[in-house]
PDB file of N, CA and C in Angstrom:
ATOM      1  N   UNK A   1      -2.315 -99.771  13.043  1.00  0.00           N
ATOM      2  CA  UNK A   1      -2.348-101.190  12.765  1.00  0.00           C
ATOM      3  C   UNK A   1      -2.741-101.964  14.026  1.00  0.00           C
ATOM      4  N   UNK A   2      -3.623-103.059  13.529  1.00  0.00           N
ATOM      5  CA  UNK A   2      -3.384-103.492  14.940  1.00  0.00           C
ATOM      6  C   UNK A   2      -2.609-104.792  15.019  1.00  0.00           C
ATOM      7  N   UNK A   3      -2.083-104.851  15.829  1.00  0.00           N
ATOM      8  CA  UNK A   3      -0.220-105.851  16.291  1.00  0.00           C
ATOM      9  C   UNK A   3      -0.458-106.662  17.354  1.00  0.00           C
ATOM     10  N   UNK A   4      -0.253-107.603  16.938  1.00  0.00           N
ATOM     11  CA  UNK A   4      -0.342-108.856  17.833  1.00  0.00           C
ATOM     12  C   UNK A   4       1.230-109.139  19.035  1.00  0.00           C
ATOM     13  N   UNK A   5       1.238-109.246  19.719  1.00  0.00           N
ATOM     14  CA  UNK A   5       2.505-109.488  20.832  1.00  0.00           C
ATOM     15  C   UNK A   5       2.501-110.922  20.932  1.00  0.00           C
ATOM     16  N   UNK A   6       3.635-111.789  20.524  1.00  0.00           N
ATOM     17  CA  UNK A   6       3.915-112.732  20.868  1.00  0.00           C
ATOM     18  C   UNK A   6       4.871-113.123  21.503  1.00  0.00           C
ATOM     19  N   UNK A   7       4.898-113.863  22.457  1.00  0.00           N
ATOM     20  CA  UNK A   7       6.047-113.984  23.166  1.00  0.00           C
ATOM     21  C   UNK A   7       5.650-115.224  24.107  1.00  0.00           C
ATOM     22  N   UNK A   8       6.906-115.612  25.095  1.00  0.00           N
ATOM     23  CA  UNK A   8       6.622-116.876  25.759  1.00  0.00           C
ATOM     24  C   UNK A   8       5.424-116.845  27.271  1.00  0.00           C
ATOM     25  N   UNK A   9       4.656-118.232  27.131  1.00  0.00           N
ATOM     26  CA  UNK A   9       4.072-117.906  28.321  1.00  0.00           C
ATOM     27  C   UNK A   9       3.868-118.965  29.046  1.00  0.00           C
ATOM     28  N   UNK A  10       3.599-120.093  28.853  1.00  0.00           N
ATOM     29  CA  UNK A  10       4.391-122.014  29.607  1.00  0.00           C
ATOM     30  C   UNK A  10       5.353-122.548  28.846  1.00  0.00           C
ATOM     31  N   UNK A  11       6.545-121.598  28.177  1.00  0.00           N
ATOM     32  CA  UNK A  11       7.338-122.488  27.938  1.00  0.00           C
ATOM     33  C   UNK A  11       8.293-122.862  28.619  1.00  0.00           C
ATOM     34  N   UNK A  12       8.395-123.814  28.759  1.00  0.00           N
ATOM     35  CA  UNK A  12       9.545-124.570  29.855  1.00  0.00           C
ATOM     36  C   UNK A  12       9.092-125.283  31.027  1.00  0.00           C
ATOM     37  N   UNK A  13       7.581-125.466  31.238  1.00  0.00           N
ATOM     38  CA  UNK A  13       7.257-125.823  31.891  1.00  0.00           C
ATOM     39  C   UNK A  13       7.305-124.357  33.231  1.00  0.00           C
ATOM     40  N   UNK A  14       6.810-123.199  32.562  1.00  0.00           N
ATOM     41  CA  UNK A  14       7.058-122.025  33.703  1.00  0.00           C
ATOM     42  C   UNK A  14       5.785-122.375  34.512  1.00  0.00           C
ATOM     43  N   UNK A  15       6.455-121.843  35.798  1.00  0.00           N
ATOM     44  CA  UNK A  15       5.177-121.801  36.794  1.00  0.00           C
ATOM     45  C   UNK A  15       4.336-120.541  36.856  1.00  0.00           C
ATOM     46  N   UNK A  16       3.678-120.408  37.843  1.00  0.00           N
ATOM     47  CA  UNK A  16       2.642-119.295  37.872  1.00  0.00           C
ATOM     48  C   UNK A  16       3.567-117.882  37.581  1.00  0.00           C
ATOM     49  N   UNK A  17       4.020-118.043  38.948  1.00  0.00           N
ATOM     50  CA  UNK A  17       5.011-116.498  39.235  1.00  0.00           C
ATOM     51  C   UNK A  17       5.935-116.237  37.707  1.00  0.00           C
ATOM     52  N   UNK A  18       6.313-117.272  37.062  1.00  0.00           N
ATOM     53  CA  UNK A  18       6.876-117.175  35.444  1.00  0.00           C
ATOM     54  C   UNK A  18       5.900-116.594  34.418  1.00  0.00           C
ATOM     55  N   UNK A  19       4.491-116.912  35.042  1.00  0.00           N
ATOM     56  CA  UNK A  19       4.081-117.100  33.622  1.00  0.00           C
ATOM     57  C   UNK A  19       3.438-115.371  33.740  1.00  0.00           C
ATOM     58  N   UNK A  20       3.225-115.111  34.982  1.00  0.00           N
ATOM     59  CA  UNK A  20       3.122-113.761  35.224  1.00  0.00           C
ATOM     60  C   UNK A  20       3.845-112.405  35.092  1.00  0.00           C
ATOM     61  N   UNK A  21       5.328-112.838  35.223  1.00  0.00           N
ATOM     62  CA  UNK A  21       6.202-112.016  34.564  1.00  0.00           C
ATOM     63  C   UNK A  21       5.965-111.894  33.155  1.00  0.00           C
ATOM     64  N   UNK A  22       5.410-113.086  32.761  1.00  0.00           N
ATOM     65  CA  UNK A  22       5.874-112.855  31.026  1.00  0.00           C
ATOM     66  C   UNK A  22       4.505-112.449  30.338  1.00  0.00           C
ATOM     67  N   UNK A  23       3.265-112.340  30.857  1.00  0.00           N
ATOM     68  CA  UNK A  23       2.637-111.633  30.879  1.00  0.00           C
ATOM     69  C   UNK A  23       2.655-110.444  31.232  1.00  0.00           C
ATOM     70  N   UNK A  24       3.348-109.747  32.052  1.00  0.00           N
ATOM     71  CA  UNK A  24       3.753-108.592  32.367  1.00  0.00           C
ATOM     72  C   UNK A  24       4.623-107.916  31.188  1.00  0.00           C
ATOM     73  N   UNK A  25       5.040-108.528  30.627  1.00  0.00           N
ATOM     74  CA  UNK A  25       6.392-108.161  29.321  1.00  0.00           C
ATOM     75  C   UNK A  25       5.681-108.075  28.260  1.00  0.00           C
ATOM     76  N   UNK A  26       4.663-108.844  28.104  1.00  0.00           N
ATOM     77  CA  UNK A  26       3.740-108.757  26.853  1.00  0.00           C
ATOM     78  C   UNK A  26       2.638-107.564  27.273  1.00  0.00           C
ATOM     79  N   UNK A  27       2.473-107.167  28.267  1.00  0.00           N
ATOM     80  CA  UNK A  27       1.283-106.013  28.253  1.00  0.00           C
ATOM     81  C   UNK A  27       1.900-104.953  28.443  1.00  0.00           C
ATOM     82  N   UNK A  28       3.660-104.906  28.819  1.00  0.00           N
ATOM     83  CA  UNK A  28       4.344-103.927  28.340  1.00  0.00           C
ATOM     84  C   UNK A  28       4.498-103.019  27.179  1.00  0.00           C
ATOM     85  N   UNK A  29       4.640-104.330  26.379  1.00  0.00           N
ATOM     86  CA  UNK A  29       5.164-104.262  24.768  1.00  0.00           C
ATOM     87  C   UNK A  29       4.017-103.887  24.354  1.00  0.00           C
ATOM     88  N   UNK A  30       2.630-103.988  24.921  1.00  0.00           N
ATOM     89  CA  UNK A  30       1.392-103.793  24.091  1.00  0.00           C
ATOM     90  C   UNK A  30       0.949-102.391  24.311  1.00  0.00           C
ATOM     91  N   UNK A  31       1.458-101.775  25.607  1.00  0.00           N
ATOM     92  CA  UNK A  31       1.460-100.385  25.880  1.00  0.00           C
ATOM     93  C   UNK A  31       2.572 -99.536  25.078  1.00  0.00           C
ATOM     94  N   UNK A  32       3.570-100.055  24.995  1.00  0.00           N
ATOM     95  CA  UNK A  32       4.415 -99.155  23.782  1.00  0.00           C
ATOM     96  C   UNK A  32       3.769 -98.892  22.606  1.00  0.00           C
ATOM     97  N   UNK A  33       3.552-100.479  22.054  1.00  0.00           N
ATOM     98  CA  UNK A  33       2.348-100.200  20.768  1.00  0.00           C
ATOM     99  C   UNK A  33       0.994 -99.669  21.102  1.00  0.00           C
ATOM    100  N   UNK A  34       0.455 -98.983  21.905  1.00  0.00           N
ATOM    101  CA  UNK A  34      -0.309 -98.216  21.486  1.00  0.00           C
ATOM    102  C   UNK A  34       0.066 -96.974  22.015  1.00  0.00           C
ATOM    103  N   UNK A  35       1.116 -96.858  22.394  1.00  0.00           N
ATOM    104  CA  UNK A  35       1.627 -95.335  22.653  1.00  0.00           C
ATOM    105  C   UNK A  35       2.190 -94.873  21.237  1.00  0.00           C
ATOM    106  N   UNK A  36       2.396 -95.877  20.391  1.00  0.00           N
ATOM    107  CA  UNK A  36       2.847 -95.455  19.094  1.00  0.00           C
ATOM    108  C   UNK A  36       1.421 -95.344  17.745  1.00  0.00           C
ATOM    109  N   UNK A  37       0.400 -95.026  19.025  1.00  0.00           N
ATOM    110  CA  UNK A  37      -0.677 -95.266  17.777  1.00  0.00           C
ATOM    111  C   UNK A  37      -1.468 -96.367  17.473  1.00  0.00           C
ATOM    112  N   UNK A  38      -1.149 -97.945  17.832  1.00  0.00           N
ATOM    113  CA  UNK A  38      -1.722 -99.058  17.225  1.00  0.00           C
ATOM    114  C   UNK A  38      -2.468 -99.914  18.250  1.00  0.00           C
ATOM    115  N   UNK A  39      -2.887-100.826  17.851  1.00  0.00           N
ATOM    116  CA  UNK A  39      -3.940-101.528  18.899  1.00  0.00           C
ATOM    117  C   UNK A  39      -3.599-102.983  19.036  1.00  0.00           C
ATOM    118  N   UNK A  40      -2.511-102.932  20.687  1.00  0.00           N
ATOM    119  CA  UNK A  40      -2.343-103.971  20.919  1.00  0.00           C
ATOM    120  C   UNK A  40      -3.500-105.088  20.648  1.00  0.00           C
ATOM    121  N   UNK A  41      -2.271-106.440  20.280  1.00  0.00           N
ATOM    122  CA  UNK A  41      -3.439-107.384  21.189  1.00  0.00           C
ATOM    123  C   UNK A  41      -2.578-108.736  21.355  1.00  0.00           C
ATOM    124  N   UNK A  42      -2.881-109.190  22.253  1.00  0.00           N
ATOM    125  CA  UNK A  42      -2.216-110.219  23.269  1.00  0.00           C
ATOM    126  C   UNK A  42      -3.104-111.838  23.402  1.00  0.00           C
ATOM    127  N   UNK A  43      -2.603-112.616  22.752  1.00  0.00           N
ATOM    128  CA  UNK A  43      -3.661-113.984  22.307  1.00  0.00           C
ATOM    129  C   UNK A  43      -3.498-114.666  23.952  1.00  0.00           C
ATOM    130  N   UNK A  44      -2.720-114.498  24.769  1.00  0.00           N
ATOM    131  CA  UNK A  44      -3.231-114.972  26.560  1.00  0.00           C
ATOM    132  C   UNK A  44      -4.061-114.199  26.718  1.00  0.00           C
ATOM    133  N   UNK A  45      -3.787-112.873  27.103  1.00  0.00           N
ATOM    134  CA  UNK A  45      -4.971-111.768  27.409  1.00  0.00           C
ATOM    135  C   UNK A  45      -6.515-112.169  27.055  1.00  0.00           C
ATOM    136  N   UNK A  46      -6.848-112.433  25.539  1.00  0.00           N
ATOM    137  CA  UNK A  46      -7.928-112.401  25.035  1.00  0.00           C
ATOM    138  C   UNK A  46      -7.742-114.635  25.611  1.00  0.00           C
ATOM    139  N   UNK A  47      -7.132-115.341  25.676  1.00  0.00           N
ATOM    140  CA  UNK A  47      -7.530-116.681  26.015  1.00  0.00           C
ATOM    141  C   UNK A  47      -7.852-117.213  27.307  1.00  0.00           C
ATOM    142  N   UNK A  48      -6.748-116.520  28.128  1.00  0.00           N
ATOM    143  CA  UNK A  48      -6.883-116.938  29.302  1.00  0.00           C
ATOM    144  C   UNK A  48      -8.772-116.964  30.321  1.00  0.00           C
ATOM    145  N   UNK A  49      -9.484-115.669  30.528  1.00  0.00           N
ATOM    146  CA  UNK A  49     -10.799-115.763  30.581  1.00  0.00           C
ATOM    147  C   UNK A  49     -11.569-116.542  29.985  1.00  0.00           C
ATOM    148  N   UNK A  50     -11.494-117.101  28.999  1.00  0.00           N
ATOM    149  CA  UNK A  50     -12.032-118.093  28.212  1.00  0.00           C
ATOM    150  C   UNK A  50     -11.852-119.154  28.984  1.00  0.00           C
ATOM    151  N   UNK A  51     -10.912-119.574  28.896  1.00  0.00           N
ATOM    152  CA  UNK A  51      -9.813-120.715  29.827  1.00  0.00           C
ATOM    153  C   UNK A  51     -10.701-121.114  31.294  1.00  0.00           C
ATOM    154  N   UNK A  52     -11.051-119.636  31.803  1.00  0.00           N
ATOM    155  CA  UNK A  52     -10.897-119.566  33.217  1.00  0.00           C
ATOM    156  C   UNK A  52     -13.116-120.165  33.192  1.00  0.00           C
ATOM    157  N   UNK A  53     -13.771-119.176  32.279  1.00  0.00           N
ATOM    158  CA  UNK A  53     -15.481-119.991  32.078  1.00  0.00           C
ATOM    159  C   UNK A  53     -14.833-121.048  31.926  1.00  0.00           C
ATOM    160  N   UNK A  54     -14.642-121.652  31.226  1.00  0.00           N
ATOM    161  CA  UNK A  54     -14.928-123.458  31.126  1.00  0.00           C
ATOM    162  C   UNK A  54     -15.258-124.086  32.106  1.00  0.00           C
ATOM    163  N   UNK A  55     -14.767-123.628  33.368  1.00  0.00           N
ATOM    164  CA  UNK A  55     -14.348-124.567  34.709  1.00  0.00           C
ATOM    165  C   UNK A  55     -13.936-126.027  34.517  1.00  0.00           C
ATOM    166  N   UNK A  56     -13.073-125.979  33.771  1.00  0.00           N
ATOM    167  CA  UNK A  56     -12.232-127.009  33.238  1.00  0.00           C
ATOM    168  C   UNK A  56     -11.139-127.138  32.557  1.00  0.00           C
ATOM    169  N   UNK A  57     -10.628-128.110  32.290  1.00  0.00           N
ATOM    170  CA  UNK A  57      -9.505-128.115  31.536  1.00  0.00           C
ATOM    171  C   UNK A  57      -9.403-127.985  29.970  1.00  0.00           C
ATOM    172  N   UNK A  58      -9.341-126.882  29.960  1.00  0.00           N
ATOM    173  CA  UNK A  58      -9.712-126.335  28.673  1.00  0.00           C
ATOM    174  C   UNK A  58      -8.441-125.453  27.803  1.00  0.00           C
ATOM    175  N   UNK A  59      -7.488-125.444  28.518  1.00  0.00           N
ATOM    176  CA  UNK A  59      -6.319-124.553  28.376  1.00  0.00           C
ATOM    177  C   UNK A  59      -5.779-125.164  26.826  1.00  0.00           C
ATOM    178  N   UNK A  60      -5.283-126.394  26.499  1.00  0.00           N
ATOM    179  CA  UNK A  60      -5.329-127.015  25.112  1.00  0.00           C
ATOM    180  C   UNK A  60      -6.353-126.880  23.832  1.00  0.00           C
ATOM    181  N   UNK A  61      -7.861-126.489  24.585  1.00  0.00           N
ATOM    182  CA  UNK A  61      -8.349-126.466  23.857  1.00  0.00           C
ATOM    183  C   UNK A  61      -8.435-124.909  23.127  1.00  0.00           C
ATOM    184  N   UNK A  62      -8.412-124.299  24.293  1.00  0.00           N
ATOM    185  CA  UNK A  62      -8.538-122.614  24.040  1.00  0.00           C
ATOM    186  C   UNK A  62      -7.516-122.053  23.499  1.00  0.00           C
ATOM    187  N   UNK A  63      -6.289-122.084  24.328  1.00  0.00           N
ATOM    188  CA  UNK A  63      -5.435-121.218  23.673  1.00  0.00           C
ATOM    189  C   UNK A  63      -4.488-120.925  22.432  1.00  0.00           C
ATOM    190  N   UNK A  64      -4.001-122.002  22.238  1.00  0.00           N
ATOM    191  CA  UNK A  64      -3.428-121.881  20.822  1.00  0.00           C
ATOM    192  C   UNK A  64      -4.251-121.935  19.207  1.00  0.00           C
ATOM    193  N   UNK A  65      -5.842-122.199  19.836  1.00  0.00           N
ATOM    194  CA  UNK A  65      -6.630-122.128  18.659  1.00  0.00           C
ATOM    195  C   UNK A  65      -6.883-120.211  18.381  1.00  0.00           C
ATOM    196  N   UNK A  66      -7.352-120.205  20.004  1.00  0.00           N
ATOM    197  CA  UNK A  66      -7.891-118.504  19.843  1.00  0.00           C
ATOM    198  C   UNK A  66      -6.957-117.753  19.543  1.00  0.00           C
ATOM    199  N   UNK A  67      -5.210-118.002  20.227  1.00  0.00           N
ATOM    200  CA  UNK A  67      -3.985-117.121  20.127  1.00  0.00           C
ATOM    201  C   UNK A  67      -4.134-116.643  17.754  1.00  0.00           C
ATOM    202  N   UNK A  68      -4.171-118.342  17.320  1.00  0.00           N
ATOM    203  CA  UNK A  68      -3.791-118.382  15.801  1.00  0.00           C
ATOM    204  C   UNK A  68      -4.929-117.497  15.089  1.00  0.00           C
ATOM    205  N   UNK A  69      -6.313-117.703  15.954  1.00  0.00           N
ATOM    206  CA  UNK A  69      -7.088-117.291  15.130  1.00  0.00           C
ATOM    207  C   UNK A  69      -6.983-115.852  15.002  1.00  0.00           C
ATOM    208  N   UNK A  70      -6.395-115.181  16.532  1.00  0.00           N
ATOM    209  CA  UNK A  70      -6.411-113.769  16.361  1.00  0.00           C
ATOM    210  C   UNK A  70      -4.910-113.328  15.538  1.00  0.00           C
ATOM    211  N   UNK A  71      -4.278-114.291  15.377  1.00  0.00           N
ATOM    212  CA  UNK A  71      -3.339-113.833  14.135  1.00  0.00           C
ATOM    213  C   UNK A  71      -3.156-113.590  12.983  1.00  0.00           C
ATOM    214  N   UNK A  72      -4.481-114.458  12.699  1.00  0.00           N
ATOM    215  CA  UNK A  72      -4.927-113.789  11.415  1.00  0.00           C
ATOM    216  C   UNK A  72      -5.981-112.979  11.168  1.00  0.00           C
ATOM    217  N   UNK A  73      -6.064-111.788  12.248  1.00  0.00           N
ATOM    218  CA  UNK A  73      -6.975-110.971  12.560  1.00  0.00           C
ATOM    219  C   UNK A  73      -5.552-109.669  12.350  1.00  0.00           C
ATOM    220  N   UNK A  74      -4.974-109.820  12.805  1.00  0.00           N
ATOM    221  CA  UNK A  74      -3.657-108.576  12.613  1.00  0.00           C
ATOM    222  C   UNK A  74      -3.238-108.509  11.700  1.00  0.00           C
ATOM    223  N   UNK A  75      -2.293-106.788  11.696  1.00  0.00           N
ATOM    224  CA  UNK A  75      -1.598-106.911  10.917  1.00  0.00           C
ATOM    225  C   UNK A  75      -0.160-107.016  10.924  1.00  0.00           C
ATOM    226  N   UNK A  76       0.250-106.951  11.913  1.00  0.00           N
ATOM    227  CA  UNK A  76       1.446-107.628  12.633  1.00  0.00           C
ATOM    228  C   UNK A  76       2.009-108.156  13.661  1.00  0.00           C
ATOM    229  N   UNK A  77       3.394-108.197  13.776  1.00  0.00           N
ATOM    230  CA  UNK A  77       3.513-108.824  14.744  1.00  0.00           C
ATOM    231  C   UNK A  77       4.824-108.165  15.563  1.00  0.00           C
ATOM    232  N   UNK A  78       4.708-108.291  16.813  1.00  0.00           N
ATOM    233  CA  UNK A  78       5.569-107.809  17.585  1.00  0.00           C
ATOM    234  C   UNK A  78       6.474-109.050  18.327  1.00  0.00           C
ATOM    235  N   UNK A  79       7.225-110.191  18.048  1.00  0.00           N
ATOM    236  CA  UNK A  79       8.019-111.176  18.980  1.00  0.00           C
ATOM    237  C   UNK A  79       8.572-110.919  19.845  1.00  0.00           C
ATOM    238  N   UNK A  80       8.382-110.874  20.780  1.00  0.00           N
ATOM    239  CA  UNK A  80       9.182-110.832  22.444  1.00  0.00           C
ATOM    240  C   UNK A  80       9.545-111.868  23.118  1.00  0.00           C
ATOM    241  N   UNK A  81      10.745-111.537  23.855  1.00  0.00           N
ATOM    242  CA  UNK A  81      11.069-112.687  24.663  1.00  0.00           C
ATOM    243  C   UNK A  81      11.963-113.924  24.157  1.00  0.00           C
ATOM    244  N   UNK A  82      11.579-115.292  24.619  1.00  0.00           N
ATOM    245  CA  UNK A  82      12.715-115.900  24.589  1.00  0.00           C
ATOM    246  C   UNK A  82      11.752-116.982  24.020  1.00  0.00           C
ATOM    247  N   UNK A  83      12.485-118.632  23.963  1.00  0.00           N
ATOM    248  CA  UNK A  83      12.092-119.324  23.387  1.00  0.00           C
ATOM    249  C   UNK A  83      10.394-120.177  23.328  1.00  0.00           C
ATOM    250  N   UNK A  84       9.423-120.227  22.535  1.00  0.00           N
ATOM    251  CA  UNK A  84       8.397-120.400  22.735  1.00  0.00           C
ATOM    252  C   UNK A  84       7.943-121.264  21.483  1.00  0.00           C
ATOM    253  N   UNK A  85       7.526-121.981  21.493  1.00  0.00           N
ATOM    254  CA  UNK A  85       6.704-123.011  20.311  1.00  0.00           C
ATOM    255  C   UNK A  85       5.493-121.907  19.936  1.00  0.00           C
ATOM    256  N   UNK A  86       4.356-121.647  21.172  1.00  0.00           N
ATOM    257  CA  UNK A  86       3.622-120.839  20.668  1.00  0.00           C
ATOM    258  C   UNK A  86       3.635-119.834  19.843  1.00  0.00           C
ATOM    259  N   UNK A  87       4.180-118.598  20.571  1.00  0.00           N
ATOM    260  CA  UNK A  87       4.659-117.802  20.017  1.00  0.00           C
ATOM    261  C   UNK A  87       5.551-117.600  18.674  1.00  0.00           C
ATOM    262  N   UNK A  88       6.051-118.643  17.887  1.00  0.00           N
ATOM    263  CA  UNK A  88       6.584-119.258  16.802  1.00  0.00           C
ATOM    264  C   UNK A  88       5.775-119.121  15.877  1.00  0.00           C
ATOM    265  N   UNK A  89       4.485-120.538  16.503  1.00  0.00           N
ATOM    266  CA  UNK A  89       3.190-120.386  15.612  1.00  0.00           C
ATOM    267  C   UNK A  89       2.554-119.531  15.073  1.00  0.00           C
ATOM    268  N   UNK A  90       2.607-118.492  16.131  1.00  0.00           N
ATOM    269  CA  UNK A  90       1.667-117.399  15.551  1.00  0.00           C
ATOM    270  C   UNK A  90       2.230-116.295  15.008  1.00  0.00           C
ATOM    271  N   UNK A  91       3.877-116.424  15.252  1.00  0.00           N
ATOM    272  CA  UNK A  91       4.801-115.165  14.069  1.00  0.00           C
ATOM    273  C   UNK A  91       4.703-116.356  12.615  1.00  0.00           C
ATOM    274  N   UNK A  92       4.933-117.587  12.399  1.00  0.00           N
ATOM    275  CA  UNK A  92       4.972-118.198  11.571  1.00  0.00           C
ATOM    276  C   UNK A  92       3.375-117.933  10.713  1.00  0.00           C
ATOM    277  N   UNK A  93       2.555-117.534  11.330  1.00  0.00           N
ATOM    278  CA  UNK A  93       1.314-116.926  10.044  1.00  0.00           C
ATOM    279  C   UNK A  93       1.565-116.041   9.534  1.00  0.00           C
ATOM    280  N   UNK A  94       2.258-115.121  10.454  1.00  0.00           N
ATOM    281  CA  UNK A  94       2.814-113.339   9.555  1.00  0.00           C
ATOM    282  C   UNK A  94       3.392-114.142   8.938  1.00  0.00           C
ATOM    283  N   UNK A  95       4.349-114.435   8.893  1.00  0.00           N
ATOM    284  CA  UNK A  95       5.851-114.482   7.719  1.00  0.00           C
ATOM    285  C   UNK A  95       4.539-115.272   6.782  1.00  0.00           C
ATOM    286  N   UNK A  96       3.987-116.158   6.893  1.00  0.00           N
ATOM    287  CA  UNK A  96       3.444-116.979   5.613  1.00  0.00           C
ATOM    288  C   UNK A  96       2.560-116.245   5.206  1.00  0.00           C
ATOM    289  N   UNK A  97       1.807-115.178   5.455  1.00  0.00           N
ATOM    290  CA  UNK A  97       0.717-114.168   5.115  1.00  0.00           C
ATOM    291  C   UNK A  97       0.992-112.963   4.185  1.00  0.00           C
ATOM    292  N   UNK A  98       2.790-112.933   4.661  1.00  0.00           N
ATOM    293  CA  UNK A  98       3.898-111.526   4.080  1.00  0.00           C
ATOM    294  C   UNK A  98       3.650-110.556   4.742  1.00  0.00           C
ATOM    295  N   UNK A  99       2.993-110.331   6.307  1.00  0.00           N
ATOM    296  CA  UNK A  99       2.695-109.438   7.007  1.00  0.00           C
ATOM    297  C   UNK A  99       3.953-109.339   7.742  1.00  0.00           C
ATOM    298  N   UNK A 100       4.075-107.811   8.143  1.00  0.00           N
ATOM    299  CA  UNK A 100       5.229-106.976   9.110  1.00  0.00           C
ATOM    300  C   UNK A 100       5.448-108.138  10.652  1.00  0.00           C
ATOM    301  N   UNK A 101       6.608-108.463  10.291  1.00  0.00           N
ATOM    302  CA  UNK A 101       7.092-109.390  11.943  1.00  0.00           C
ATOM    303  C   UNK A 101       8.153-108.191  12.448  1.00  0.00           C
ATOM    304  N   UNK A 102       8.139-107.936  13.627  1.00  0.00           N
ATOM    305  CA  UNK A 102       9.340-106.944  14.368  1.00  0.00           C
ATOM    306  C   UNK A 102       9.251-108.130  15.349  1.00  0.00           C
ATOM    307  N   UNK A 103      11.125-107.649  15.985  1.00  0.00           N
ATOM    308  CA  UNK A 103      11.440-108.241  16.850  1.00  0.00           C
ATOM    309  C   UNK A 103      11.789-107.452  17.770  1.00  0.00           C
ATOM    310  N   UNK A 104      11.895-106.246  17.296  1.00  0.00           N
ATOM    311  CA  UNK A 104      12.121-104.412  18.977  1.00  0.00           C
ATOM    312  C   UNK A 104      10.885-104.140  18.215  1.00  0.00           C
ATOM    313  N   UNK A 105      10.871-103.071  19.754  1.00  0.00           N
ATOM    314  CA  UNK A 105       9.452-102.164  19.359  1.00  0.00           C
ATOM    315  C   UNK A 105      10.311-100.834  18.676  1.00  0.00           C
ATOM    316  N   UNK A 106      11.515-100.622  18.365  1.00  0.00           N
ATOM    317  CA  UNK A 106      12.175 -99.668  16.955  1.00  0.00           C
ATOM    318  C   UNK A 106      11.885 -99.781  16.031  1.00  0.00           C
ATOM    319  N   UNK A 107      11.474-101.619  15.404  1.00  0.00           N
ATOM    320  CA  UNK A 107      11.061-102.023  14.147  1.00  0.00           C
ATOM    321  C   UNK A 107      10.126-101.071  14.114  1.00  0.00           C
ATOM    322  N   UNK A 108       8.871-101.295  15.029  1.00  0.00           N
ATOM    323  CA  UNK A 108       7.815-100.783  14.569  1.00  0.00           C
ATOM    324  C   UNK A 108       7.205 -99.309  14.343  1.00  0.00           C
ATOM    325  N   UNK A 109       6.547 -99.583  12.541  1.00  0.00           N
ATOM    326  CA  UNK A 109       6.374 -98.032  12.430  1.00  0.00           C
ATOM    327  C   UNK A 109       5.391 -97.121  12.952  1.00  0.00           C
ATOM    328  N   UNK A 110       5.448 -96.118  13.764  1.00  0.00           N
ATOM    329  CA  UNK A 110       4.920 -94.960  14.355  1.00  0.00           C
ATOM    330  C   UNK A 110       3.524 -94.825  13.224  1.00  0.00           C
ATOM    331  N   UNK A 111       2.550 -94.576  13.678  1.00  0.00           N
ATOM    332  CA  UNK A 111       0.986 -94.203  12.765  1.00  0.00           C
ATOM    333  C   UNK A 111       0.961 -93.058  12.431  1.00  0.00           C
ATOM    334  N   UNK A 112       0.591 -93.225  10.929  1.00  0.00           N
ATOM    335  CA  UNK A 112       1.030 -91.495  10.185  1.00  0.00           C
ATOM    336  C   UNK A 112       0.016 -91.113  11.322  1.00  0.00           C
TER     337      UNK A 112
END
């Protein structure tokens, strides 16, 4: 399957060194899932470079459009972490789609 990782990444107003840890936690979680077979994918990962061509302020425009759009590109979802609006958004398409939401990587099932 391939599984989307959501989790927090400016929420709270985090700074760099924050937002890097929690990127670090999400490319964690995305290496478990594909040690179990499936094909991470991470809506910063795939936004942030985007973000970074513009040479501008583009971060509103990019990321929470590209994060949603690749959510409805999966087939599930993996939630990590702690409190996030984003990350909400884009488990809130699984649940409305009826697609697999996990909240451990135990939920998730191993590829025949």
């Amino acid at each position: 399957m391939w599984i989307m990782v959501a989790g927090p990444y400016t929420s709270g107003d985090a700074d760099e060194a924050t937002r890097a840890v929690r990127v670090a936690e999400m490319n964690r979680a995305a290496l478990a899932l594909f040690r179990l077979g499936h094909v991470p994918v991470i809506g910063v990962n795939m936004a942030l470079p985007v973000i970074e061509a513009a040479e501008c302020d583009a971060f509103d425009e990019v990321m929470m459009p590209l994060s949603l759009a690749l959510a409805e590109r999966c087939d599930a979802v993996l939630r990590i972490g702690g409190p996030s609006a984003g990350a909400d958004a884009e488990v809130a398409r699984f649940t409305a789609a009826g697609k697999l939401v996990c909240h451990t990587i135990e939920e998730v099932p191993a590829c025949p």
